[in-house]
Protein backbone atom coordinates (compact mmCIF):
# COMPACT_ATOMS: atom_id res chain seq x y z
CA UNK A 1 0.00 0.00 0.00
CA UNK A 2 1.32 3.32 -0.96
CA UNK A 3 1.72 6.16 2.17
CA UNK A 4 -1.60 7.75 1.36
CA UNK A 5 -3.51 4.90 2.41
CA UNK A 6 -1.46 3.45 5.27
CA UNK A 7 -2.01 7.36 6.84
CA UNK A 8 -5.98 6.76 6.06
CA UNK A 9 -5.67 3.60 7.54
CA UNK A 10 -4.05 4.72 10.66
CA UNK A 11 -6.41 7.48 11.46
CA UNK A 12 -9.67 6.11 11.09
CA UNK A 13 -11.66 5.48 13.99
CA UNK A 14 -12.41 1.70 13.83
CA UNK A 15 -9.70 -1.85 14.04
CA UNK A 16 -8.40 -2.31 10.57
CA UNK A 17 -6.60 -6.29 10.46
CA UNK A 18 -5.86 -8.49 7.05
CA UNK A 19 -5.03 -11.82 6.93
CA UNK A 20 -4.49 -14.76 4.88
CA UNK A 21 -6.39 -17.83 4.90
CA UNK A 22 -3.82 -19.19 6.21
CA UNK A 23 -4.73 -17.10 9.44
CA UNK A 24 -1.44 -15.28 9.21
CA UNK A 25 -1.65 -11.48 9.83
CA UNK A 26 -0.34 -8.89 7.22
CA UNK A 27 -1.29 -5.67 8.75
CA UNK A 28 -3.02 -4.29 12.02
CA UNK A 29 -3.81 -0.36 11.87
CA UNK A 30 -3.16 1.60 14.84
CA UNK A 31 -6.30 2.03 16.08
CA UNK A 32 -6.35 -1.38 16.91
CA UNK A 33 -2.91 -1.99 17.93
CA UNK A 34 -3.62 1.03 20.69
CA UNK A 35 -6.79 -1.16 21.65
CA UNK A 36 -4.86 -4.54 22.01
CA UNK A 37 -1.65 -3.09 23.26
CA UNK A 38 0.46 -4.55 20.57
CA UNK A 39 3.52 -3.06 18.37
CA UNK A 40 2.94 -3.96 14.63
CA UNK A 41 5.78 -6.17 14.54
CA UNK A 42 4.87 -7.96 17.56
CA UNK A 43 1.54 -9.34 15.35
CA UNK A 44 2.15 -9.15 11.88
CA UNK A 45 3.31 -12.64 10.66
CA UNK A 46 1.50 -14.09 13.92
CA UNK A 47 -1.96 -16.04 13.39
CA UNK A 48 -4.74 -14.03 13.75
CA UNK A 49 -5.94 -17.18 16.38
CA UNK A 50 -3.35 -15.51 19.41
CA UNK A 51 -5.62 -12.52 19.37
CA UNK A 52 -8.44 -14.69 20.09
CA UNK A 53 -10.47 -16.30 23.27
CA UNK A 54 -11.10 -19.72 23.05
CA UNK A 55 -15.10 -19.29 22.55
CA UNK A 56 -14.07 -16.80 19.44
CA UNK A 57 -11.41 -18.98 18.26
CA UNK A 58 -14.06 -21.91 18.18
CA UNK A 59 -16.40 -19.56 16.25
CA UNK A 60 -13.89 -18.49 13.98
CA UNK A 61 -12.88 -21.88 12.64
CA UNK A 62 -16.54 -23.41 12.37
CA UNK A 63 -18.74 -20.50 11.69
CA UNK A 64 -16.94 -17.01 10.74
CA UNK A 65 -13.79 -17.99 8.41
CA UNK A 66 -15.97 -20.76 6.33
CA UNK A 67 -19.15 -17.85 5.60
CA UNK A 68 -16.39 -15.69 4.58
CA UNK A 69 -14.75 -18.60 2.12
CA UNK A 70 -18.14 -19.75 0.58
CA UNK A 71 -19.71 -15.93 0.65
CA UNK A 72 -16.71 -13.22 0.16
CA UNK A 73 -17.76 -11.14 3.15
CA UNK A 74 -19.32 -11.68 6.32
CA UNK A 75 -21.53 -8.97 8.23
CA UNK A 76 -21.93 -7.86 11.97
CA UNK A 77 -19.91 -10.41 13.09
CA UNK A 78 -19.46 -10.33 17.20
CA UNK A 79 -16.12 -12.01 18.08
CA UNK A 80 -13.70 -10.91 21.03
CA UNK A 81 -9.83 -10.32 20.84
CA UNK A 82 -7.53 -10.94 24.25
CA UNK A 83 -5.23 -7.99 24.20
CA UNK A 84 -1.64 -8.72 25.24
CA UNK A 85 -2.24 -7.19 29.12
CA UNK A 86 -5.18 -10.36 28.61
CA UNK A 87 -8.26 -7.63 28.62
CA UNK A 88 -10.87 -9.05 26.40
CA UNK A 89 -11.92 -6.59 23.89
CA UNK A 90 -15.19 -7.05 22.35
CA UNK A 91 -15.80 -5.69 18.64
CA UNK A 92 -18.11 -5.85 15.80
CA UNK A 93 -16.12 -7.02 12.65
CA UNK A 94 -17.72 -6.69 9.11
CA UNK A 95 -14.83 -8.54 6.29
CA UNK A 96 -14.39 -8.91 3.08
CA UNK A 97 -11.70 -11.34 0.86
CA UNK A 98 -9.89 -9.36 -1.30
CA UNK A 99 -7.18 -10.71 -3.89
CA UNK A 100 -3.89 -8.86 -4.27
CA UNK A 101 -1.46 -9.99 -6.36
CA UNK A 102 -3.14 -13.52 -6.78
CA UNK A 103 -3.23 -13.80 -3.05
CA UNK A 104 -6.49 -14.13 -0.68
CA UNK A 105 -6.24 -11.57 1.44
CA UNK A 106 -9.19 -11.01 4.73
CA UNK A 107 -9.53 -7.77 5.46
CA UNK A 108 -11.53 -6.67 8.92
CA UNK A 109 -12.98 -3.34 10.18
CA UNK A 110 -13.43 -3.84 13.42
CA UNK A 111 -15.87 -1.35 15.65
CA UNK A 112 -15.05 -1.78 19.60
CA UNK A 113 -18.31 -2.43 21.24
CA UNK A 114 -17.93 -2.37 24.95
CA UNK A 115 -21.65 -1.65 26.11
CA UNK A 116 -22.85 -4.16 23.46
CA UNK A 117 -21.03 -6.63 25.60
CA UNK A 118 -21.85 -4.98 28.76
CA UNK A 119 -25.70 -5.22 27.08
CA UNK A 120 -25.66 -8.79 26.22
CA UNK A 121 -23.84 -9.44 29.48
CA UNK A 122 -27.33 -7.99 31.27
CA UNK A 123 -29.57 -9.51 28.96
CA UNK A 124 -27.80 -13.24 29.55
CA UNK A 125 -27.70 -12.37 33.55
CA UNK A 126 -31.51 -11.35 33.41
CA UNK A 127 -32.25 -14.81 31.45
CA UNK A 128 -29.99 -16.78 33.84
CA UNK A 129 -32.56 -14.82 36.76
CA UNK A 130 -35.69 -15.48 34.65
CA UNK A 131 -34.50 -19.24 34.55
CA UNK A 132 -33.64 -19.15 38.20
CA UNK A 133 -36.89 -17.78 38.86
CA UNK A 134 -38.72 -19.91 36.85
CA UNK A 135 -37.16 -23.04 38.60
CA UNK A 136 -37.61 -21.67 42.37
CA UNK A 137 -41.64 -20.82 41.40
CA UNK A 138 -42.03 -24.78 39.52
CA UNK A 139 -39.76 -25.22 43.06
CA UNK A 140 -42.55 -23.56 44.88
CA UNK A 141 -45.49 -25.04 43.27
CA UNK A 142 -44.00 -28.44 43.50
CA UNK A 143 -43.39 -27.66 47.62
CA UNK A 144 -47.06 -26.05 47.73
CA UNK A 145 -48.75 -29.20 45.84
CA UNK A 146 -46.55 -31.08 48.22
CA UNK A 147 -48.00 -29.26 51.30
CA UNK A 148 -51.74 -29.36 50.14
CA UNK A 149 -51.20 -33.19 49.92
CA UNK A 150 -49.13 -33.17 53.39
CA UNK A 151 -52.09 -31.41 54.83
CA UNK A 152 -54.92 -33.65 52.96
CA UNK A 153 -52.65 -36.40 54.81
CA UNK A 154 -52.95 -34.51 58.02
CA UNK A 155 -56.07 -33.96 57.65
CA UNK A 156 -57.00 -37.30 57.18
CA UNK A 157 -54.46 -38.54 60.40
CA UNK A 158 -56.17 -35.97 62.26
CA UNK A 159 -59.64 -37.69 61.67
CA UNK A 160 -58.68 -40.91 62.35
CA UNK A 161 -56.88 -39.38 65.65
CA UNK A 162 -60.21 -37.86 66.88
CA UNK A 163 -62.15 -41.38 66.14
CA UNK A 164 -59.70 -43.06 68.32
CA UNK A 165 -59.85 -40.19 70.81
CA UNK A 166 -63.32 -40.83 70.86
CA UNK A 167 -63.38 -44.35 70.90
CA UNK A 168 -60.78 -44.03 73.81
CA UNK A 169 -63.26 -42.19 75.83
CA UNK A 170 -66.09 -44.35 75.03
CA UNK A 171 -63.81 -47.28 76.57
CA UNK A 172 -62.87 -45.44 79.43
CA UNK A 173 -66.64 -44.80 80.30
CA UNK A 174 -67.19 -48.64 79.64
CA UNK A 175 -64.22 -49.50 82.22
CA UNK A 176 -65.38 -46.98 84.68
CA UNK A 177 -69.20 -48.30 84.57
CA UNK A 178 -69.84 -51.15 82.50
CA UNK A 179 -67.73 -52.90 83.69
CA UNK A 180 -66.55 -51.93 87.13
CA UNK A 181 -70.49 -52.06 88.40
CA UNK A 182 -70.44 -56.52 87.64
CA UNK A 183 -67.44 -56.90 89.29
CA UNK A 184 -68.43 -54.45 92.15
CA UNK A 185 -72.12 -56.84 92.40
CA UNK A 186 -70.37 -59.94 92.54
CA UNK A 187 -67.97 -59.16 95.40
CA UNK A 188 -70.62 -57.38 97.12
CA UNK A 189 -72.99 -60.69 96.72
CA UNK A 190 -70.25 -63.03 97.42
CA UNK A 191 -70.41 -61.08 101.05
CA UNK A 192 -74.19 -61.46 101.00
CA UNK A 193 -74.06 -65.11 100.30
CA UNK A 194 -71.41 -66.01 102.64
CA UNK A 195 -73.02 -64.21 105.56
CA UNK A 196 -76.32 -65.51 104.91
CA UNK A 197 -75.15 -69.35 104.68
CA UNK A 198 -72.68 -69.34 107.16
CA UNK A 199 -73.61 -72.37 109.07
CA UNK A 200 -74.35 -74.19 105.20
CA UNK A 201 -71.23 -74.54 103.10
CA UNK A 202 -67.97 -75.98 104.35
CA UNK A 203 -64.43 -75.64 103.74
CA UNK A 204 -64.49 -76.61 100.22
CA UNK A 205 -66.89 -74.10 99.49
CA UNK A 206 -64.90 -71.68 101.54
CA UNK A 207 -61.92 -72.06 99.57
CA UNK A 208 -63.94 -71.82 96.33
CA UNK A 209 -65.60 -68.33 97.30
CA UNK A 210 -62.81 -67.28 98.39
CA UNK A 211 -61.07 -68.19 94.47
CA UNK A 212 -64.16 -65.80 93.34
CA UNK A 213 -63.30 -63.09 95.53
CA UNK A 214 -59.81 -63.30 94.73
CA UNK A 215 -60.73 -63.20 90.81
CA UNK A 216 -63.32 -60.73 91.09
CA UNK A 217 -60.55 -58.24 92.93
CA UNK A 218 -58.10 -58.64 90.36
CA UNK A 219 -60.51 -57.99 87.54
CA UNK A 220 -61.36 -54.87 89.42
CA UNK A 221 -57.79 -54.25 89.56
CA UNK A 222 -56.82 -54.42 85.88
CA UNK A 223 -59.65 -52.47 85.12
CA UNK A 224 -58.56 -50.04 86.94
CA UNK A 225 -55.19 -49.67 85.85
CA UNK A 226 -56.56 -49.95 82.15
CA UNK A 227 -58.48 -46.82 82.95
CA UNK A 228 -54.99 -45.22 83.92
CA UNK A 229 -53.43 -46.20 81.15
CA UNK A 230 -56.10 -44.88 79.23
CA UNK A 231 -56.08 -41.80 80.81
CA UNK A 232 -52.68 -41.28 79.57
CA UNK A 233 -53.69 -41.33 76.22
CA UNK A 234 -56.68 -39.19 75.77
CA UNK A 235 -55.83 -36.15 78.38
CA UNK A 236 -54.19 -32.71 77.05
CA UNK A 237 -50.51 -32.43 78.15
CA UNK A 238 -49.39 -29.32 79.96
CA UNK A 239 -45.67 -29.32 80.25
CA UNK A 240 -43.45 -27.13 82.74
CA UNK A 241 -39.70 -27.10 83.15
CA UNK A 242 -39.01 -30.40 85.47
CA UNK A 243 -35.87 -31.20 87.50
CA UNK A 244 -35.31 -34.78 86.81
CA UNK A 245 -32.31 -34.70 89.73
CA UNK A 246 -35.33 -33.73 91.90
CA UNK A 247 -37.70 -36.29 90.24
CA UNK A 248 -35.49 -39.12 90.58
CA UNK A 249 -34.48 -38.43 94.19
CA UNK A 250 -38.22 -38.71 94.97
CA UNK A 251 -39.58 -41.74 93.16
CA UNK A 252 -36.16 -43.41 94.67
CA UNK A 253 -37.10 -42.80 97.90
CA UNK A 254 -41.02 -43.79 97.84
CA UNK A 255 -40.33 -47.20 95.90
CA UNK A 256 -37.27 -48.03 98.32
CA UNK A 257 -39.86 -47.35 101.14
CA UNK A 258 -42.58 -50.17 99.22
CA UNK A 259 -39.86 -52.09 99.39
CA UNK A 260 -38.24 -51.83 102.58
CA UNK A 261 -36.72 -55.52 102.74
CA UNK A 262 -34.58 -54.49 99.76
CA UNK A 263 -30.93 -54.02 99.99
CA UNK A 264 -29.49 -51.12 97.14
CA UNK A 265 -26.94 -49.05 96.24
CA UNK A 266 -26.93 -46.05 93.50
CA UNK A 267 -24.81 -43.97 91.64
CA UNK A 268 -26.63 -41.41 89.26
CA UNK A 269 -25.51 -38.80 87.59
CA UNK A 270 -26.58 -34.90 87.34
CA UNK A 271 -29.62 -34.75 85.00
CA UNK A 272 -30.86 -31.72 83.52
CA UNK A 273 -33.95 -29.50 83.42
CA UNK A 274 -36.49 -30.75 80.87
CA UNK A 275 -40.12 -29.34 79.45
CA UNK A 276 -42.15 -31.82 80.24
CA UNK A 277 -45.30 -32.63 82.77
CA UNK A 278 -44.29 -32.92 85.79
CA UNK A 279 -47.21 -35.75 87.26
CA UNK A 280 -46.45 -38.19 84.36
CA UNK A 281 -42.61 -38.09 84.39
CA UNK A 282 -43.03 -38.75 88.20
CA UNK A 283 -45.20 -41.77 87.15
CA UNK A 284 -42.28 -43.03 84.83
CA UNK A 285 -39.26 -43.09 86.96
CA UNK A 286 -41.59 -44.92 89.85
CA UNK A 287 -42.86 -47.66 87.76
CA UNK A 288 -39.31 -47.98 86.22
CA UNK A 289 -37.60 -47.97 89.48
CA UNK A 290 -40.34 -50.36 90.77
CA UNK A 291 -39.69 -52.70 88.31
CA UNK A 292 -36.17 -52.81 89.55
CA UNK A 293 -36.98 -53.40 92.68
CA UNK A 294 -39.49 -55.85 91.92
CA UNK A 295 -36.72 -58.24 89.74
CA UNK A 296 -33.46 -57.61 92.10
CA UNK A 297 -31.78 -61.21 91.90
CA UNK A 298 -31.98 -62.86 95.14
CA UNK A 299 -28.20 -63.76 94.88
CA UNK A 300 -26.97 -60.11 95.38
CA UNK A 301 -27.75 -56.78 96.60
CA UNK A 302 -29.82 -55.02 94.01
CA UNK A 303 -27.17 -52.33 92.31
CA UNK A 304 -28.50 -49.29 90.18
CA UNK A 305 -26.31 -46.69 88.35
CA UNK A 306 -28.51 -43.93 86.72
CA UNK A 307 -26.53 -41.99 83.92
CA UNK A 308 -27.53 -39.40 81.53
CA UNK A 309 -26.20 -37.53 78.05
CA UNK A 310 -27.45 -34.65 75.76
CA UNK A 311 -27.89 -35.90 72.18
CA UNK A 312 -28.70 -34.64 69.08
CA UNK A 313 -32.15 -36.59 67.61
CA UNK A 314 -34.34 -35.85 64.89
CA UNK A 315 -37.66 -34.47 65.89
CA UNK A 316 -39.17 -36.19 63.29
CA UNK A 317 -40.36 -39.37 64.79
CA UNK A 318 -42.91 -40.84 62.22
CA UNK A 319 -42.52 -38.23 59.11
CA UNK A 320 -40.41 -40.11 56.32
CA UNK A 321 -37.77 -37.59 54.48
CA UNK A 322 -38.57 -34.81 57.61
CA UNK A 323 -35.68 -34.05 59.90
CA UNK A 324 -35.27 -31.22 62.51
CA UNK A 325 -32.32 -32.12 64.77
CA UNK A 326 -32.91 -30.43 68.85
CA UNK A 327 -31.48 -31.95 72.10
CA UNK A 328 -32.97 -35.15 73.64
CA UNK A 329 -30.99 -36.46 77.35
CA UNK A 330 -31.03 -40.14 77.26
CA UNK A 331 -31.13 -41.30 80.52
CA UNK A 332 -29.57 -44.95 81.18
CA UNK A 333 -31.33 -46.92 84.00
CA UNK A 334 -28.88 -50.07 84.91
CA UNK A 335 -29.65 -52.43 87.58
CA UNK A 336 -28.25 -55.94 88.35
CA UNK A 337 -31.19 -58.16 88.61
CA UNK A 338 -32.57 -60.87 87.28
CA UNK A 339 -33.02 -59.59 83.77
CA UNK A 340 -34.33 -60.84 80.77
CA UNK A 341 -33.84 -62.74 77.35
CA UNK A 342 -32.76 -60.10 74.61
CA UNK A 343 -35.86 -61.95 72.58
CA UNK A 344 -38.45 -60.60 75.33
CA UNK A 345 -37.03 -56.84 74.86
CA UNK A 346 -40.53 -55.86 73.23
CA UNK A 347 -42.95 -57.97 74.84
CA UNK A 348 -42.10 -56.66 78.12
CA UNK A 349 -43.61 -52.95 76.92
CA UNK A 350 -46.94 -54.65 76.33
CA UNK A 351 -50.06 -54.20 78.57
CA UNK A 352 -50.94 -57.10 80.70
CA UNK A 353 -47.61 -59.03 79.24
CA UNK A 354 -45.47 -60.41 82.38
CA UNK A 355 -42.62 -62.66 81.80
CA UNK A 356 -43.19 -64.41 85.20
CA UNK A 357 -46.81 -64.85 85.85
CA UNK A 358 -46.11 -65.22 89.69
CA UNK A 359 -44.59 -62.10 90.05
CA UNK A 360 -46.31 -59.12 91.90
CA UNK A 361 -47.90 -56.31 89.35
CA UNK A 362 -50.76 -56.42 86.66
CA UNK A 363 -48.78 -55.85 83.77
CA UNK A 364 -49.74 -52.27 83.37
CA UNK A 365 -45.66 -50.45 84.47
CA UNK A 366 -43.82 -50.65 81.26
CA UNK A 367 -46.41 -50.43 79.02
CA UNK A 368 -47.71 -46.84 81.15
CA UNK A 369 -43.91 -45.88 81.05
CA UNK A 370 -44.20 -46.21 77.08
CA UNK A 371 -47.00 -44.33 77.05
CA UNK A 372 -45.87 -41.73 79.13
CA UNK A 373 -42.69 -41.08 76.89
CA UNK A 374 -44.29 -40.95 73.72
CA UNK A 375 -46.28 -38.41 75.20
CA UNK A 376 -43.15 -36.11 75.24
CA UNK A 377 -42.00 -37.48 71.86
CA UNK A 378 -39.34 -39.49 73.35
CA UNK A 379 -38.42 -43.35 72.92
CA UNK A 380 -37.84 -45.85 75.28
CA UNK A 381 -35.97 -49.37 74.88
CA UNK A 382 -34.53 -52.07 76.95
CA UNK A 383 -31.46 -54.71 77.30
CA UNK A 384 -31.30 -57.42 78.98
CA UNK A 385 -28.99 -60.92 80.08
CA UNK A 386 -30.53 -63.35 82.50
CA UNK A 387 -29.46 -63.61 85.92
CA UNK A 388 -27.12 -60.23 85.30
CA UNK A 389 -29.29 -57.46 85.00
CA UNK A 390 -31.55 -55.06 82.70
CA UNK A 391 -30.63 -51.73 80.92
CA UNK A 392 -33.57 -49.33 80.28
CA UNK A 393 -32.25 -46.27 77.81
CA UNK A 394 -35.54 -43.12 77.88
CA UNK A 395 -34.72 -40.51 74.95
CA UNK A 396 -36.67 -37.33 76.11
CA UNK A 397 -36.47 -34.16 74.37
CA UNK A 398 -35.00 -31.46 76.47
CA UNK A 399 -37.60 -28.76 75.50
């Protein structure tokens, strides 16, 4: 090119760059060379690819050297150079092939288009947040249908709940009438009888009245602890904050005092302040301590060590795929009694279930102490080895 039109091409306001087709640069105007930070001679003879990001090197072999093969030109082409300080530099390129002296020669005029960039920039960002938004609300009407069915569910439990409720109370009423009033007649008739034919029956028939009177008590009995237990289930909870220290110090002392032939020792640890009702946690620590005392090996002195931990449980009891994690204590009741078989550990929470049918009780402690903890949301559970003792583990939450 002659000086005339290297000074033209050096003072207009837009990126002048030719190449061949072999990518290799023949001139760069200064315009351009001030935007990439370059020295002619640092480029020229260089493939036009160095100038290039990897995304606009990609385009440039697949999509904006072929049009300009197969068409002559190419049009409003958006590519970006790397200058050498590694600033990308965004332009607008509009080429044409031109042949001089029998060679292919690209030439480029390249317009710098900053905000274009800076404007697709936004407009991808404001996609990527419709996108984003669009997921969280199919999110959020995926969690609401998910809710409306949880509380359809709910719903549903709660119905059933109130049945039983109701049902609950309807047996209660039968235990505390029905059936109570029978047994009541037939002790009170048994008297009658017995007083009336005094001089009549002998000491056969003694023995079997007194088999009937014996029965009749112990029906009276199990219906009455029945009611208890139902009790448990059907009344409202009010909790307080309860000192378990305090609590266990207590129900020590009065079962120790029902058993005053019993020979013990304890250890227990320092338990914590729970939320919790105060009358039915007092109800579990006597019928578990009770039960100790009532199974202490005859071999040995009976031997409890009470300890207790904070843990970390999931709220969540019965809700599959639901966890909120808050403190439980998990008190550890260990005694050296008789024990149990490991196979028995669930029976033994069962109403009216007793392992040895001649020992004292109706059944009714382990299966009230059950109740009583699920209550509070807690768990109980139970090891045992025979002849060397039981473990009883209660998982309360602490508030």
């Amino acid at each position: 090119m002659d000086n005339v039109t290297d000074n033209l091409l050096n003072i207009v306001p837009s990126g002048i760059i030719s190449f061949t087709d072999d990518g290799i640069i023949t001139q760069v105007n200064n315009h351009l060379l001030d935007k990439l930070k370059y020295r002619s001679e640092e480029l020229v003879g260089q493939n036009i690819e160095k100038l290039l990001t990897i995304s606009s090197r990609i385009f440039y072999q697949t999509h904006f050297f072929p049009l300009l093969k197969l068409q002559g030109k190419a049009e409003e082409i958006f590519i970006t150079f790397l200058s050498k300080n590694k600033e990308l530099v965004p332009v607008l390129v509009n080429a044409i092939q031109h042949i001089q002296n029998s060679v292919s020669i690209n030439v480029c005029a390249c317009i710098t288009v900053y905000e274009r960039k800076k404007y697709e920039d936004e407009i991808l960002k404001a996609k990527r947040i419709a996108e984003e938004a669009l997921q969280k609300n199919e999110e959020l009407q995926k969690i609401t249908a998910e809710l409306e069915t949880g509380k359809q569910e709910l719903d549903k439990q709660m119905t059933r709940l109130k049945h039983k409720n109701k049902e609950l109370l309807q047996l209660n009423e039968l235990i505390a009438h029905d059936l109570q009033e029978p047994v009541r007649k037939i002790s009170l008739y048994i008297d009658v009888i017995k007083e009336r034919q005094v001089n009549v029956y002998d000491e056969k028939s003694e023995a079997n009245f007194n088999i009937i009177v014996k029965s009749a008590n112990r029906i009276r009995s199990v219906l009455q602890a029945l009611q208890e237990y139902v009790r448990l289930s059907i009344d409202d909870i009010t909790k307080s904050p309860v000192d378990l220290n305090t609590v266990v110090a207590l129900q020590l002392q009065k079962v120790a005092e029902d058993f005053p032939d019993v020979e013990y020792s304890t250890k227990v640890a320092t338990l914590p302040v729970i939320n919790g009702n105060l009358l039915q946690i007092s109800i579990l620590f006597n019928e578990l301590f009770k039960n100790c005392f009532q199974f202490k090996s005859l071999e040995r002195n009976l031997r409890l060590e009470i300890t207790a931990s904070l843990i970390k449980e999931n709220l969540y009891i019965s809700t599959e795929g639901k966890y909120k994690y808050i403190d439980f204590v998990r008190i550890m009741i260990e005694d050296n009694g008789i024990g149990f078989r490991q196979t028995h550990k669930e029976l033994i929470f069962k109403i009216l279930k007793k392992l040895d049918l001649k020992s004292p009780g109706l059944g009714f402690g382990l299966a009230t102490c059950t109740r009583i903890v699920e209550n509070h949301g807690g768990h109980i559970a139970a090891i045992g080895e025979e002849n060397k003792g039981a473990i009883f583990t209660v998982s309360l939450p602490v508030e």
